[in-house]
C-alpha atoms as a PDB file:
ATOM      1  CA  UNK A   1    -115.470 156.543 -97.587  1.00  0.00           C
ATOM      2  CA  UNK A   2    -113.619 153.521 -95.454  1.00  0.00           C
ATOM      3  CA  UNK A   3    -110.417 155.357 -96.023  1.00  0.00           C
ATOM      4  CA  UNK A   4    -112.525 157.963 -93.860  1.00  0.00           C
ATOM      5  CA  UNK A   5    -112.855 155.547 -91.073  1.00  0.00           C
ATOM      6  CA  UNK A   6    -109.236 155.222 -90.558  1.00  0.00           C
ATOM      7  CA  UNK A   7    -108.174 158.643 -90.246  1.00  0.00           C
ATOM      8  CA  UNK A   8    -109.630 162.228 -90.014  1.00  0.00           C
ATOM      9  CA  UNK A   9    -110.531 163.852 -93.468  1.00  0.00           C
ATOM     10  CA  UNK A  10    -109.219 167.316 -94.100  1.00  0.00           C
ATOM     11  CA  UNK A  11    -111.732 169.990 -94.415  1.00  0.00           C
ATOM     12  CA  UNK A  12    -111.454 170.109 -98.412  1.00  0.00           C
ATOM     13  CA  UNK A  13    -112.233 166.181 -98.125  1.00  0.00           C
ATOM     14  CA  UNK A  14    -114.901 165.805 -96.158  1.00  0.00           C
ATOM     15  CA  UNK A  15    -116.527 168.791 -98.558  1.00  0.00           C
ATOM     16  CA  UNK A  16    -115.501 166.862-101.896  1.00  0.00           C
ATOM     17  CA  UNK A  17    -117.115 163.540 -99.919  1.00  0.00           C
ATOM     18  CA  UNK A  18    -120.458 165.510 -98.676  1.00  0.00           C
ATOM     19  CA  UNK A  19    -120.784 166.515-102.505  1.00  0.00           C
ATOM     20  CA  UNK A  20    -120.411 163.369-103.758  1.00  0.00           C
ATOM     21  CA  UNK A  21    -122.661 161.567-101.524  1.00  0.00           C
ATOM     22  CA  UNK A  22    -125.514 164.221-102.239  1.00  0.00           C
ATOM     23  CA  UNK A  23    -125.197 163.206-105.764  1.00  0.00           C
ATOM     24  CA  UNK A  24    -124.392 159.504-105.970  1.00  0.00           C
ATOM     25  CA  UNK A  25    -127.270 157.211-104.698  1.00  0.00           C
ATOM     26  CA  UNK A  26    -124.895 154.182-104.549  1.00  0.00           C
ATOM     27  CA  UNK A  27    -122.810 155.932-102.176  1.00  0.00           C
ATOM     28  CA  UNK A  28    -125.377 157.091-100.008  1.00  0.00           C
ATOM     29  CA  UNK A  29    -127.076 153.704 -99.498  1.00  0.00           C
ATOM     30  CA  UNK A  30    -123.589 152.024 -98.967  1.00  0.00           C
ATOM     31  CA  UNK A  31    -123.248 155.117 -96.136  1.00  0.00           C
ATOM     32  CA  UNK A  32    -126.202 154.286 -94.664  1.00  0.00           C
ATOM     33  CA  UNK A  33    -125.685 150.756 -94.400  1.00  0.00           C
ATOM     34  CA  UNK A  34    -121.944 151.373 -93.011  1.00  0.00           C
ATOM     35  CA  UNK A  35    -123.884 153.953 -89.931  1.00  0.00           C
ATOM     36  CA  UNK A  36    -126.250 150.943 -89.506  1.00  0.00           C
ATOM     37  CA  UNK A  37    -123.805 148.180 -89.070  1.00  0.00           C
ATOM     38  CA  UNK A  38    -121.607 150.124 -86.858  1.00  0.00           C
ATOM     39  CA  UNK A  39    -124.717 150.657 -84.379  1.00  0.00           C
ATOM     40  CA  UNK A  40    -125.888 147.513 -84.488  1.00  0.00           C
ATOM     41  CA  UNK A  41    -121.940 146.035 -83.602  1.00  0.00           C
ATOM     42  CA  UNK A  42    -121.530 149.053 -80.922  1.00  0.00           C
ATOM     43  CA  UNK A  43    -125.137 147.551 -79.751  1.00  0.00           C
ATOM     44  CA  UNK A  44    -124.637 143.924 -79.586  1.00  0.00           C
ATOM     45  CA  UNK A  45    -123.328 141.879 -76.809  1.00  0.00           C
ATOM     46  CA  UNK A  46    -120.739 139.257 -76.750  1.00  0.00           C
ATOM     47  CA  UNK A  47    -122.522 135.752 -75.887  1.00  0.00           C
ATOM     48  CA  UNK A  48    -122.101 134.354 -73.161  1.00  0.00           C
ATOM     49  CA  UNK A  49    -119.803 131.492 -72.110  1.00  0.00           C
ATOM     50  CA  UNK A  50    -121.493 128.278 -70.827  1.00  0.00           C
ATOM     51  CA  UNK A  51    -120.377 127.838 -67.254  1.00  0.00           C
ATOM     52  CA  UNK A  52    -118.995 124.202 -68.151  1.00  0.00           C
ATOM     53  CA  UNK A  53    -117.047 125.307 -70.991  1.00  0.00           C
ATOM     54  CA  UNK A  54    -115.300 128.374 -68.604  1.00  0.00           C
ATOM     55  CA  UNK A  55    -114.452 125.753 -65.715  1.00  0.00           C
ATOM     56  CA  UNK A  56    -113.313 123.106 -67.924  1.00  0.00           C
ATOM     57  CA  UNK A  57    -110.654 125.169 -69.726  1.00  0.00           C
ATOM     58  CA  UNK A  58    -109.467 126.836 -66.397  1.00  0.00           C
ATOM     59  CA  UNK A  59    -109.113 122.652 -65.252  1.00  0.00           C
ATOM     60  CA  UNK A  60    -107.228 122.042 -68.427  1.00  0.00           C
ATOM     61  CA  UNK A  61    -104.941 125.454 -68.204  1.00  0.00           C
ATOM     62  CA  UNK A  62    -104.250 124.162 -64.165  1.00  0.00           C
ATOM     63  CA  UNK A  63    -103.679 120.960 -65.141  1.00  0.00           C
ATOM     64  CA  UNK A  64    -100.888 121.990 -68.461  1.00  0.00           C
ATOM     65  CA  UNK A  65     -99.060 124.286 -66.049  1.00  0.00           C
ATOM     66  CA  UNK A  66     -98.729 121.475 -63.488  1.00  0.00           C
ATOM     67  CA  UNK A  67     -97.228 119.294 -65.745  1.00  0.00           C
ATOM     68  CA  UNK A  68     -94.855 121.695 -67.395  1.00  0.00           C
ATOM     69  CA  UNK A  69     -93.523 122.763 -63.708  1.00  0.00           C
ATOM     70  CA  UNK A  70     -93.158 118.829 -62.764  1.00  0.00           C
ATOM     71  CA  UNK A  71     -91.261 118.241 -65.945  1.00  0.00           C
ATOM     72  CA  UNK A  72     -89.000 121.738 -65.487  1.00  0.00           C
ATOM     73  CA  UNK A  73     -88.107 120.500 -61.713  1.00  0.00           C
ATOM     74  CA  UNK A  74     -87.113 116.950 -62.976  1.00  0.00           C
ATOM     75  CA  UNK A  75     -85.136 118.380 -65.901  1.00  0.00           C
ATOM     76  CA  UNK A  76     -83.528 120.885 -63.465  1.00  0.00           C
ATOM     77  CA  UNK A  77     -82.463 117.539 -61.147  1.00  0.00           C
ATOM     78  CA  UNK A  78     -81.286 115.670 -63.836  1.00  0.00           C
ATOM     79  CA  UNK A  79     -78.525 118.625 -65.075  1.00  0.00           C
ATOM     80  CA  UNK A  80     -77.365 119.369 -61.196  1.00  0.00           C
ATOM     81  CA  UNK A  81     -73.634 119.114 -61.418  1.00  0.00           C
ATOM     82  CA  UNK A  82     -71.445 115.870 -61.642  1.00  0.00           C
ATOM     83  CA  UNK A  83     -68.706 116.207 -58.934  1.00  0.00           C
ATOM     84  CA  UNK A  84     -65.646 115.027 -60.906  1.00  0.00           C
ATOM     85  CA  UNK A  85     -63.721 111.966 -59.494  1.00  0.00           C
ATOM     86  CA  UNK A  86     -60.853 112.662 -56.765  1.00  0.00           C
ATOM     87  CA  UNK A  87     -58.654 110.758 -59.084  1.00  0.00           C
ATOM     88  CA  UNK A  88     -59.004 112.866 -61.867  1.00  0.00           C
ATOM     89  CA  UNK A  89     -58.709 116.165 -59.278  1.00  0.00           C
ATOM     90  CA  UNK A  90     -55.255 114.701 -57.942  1.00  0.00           C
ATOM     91  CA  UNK A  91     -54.128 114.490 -61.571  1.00  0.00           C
ATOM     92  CA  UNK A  92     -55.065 117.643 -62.485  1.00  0.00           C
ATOM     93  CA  UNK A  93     -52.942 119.002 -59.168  1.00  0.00           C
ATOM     94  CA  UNK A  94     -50.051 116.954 -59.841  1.00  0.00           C
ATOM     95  CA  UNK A  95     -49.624 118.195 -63.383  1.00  0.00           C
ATOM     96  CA  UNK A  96     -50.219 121.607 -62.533  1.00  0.00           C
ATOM     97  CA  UNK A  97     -47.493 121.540 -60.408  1.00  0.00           C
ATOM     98  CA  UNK A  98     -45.385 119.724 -62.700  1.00  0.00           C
ATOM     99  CA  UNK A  99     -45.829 122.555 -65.194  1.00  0.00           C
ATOM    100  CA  UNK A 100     -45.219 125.040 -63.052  1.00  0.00           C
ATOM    101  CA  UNK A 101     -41.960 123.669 -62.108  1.00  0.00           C
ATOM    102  CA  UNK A 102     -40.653 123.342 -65.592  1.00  0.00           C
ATOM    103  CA  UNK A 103     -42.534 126.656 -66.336  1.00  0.00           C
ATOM    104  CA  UNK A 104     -40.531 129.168 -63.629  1.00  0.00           C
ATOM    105  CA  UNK A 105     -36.654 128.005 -64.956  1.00  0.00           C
ATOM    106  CA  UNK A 106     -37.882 128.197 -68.890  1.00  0.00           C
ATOM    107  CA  UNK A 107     -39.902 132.224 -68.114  1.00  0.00           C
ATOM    108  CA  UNK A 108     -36.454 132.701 -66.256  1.00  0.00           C
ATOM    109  CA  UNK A 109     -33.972 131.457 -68.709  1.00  0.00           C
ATOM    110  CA  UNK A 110     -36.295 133.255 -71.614  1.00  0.00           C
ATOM    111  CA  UNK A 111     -35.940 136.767 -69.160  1.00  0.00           C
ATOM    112  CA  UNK A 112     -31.695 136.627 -68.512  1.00  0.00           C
ATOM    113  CA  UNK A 113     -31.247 135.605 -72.854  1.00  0.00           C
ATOM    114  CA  UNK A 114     -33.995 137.556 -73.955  1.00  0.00           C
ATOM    115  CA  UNK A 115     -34.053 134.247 -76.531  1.00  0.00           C
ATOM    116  CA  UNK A 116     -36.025 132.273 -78.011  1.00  0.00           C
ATOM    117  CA  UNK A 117     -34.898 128.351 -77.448  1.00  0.00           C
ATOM    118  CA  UNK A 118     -36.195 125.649 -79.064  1.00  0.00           C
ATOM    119  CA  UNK A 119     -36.316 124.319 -75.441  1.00  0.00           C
ATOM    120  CA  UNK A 120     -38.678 127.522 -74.253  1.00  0.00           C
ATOM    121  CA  UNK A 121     -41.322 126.928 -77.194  1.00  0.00           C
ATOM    122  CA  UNK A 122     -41.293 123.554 -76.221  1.00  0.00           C
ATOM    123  CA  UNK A 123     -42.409 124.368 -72.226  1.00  0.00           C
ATOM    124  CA  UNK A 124     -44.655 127.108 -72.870  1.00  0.00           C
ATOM    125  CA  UNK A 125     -46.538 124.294 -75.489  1.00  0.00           C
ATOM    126  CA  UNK A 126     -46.540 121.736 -73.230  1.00  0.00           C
ATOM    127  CA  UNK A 127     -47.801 124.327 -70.358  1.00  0.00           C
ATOM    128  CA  UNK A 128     -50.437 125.565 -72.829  1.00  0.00           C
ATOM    129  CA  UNK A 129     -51.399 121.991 -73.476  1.00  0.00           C
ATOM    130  CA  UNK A 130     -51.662 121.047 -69.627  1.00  0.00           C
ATOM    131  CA  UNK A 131     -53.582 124.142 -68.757  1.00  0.00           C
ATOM    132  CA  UNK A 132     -56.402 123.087 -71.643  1.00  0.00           C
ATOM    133  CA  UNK A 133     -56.888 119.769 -70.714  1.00  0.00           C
ATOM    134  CA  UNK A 134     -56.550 120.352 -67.276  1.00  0.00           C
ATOM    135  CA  UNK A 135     -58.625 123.653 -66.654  1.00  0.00           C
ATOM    136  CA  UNK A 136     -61.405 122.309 -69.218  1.00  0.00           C
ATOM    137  CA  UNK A 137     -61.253 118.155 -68.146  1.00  0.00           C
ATOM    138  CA  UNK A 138     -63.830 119.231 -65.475  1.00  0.00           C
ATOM    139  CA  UNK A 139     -66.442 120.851 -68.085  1.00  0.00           C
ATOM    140  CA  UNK A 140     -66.269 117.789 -70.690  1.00  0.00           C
ATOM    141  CA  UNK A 141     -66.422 114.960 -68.025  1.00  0.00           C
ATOM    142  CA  UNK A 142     -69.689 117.121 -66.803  1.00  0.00           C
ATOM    143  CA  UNK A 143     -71.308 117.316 -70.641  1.00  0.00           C
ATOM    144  CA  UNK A 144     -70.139 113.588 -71.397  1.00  0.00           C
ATOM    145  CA  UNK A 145     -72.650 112.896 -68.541  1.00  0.00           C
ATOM    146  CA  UNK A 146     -75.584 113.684 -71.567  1.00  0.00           C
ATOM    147  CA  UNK A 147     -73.423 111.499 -73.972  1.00  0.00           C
ATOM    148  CA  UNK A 148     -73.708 107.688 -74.545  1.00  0.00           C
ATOM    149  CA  UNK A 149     -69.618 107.313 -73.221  1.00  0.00           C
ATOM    150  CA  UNK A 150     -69.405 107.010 -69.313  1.00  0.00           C
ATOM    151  CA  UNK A 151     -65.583 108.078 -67.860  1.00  0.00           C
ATOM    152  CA  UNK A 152     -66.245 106.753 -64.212  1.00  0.00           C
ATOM    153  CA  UNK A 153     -67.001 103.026 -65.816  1.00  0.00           C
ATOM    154  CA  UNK A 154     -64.139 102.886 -68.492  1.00  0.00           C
ATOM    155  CA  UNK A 155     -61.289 101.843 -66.501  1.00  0.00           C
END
């Protein structure tokens, strides 16, 4: 019977259910009971909040979102970007164009041999080296900010 509730029955189990309830007195009180508390739920109305109680959470909801936003906004200021030191831009120029200087004769000695010199592996590891610590310098001076070691002050 609560099976019944939570789909349709088929026609041969709705009869096989109307039989049984005309002859089981168990089930046909527990029926009855079932229609009764379902009218008396469909009937009855939700209580109603006390005025206080409604305007005190809304005040409390206002209040949490206030304080999330002012601690988003001061967590947003506090990861604005670090501009990195002109000293450490310079460097970063001055190698760059140190590799590529020693990086244009090596790419055009390795073209004319079609070798490869001990002297080539060497400049195209040294150029792969600069162009790590160079390209990513920026990026770890800017998350070092968050870490207990402080670049601009350790000179």
């Amino acid at each position: 019977m609560l099976e019944s509730r939570d789909r349709e029955l088929l026609r041969e189990e709705r009869l096989a259910q109307e039989e049984h309830l005309g002859s089981c007195p168990r089930c046909t009180s527990f029926r009855s009971f079932w229609g009764d508390l379902k009218s008396c739920l469909r009937e009855a109305t939700e209580p109603a909040l006390p005025a206080e109680v409604s305007e005190n959470v809304r005040l409390r909801c206002h209040a949490e979102l206030e304080s999330r936003s002012r601690s988003r906004t001061g967590r947003d200021q506090e990861r604005c970007p670090v501009a990195v030191p002109w000293p450490i831009l310079a460097a970063l120029v001055l190698l760059t164009g140190l590799t590529i200087i020693f990086l244009i004769p090596a790419i055009e000695e390795f073209r004319q041999a079609q070798k490869v010199t001990v002297e080539t592996v060497l400049v195209f590891m040294v150029v792969l080296q600069n162009a790590l610590m160079l390209f990513f310098a920026p990026v770890l001076m800017r998350r070092s900010r968050f870490s207990s070691f402080d670049f601009r002050r350790s000179q």
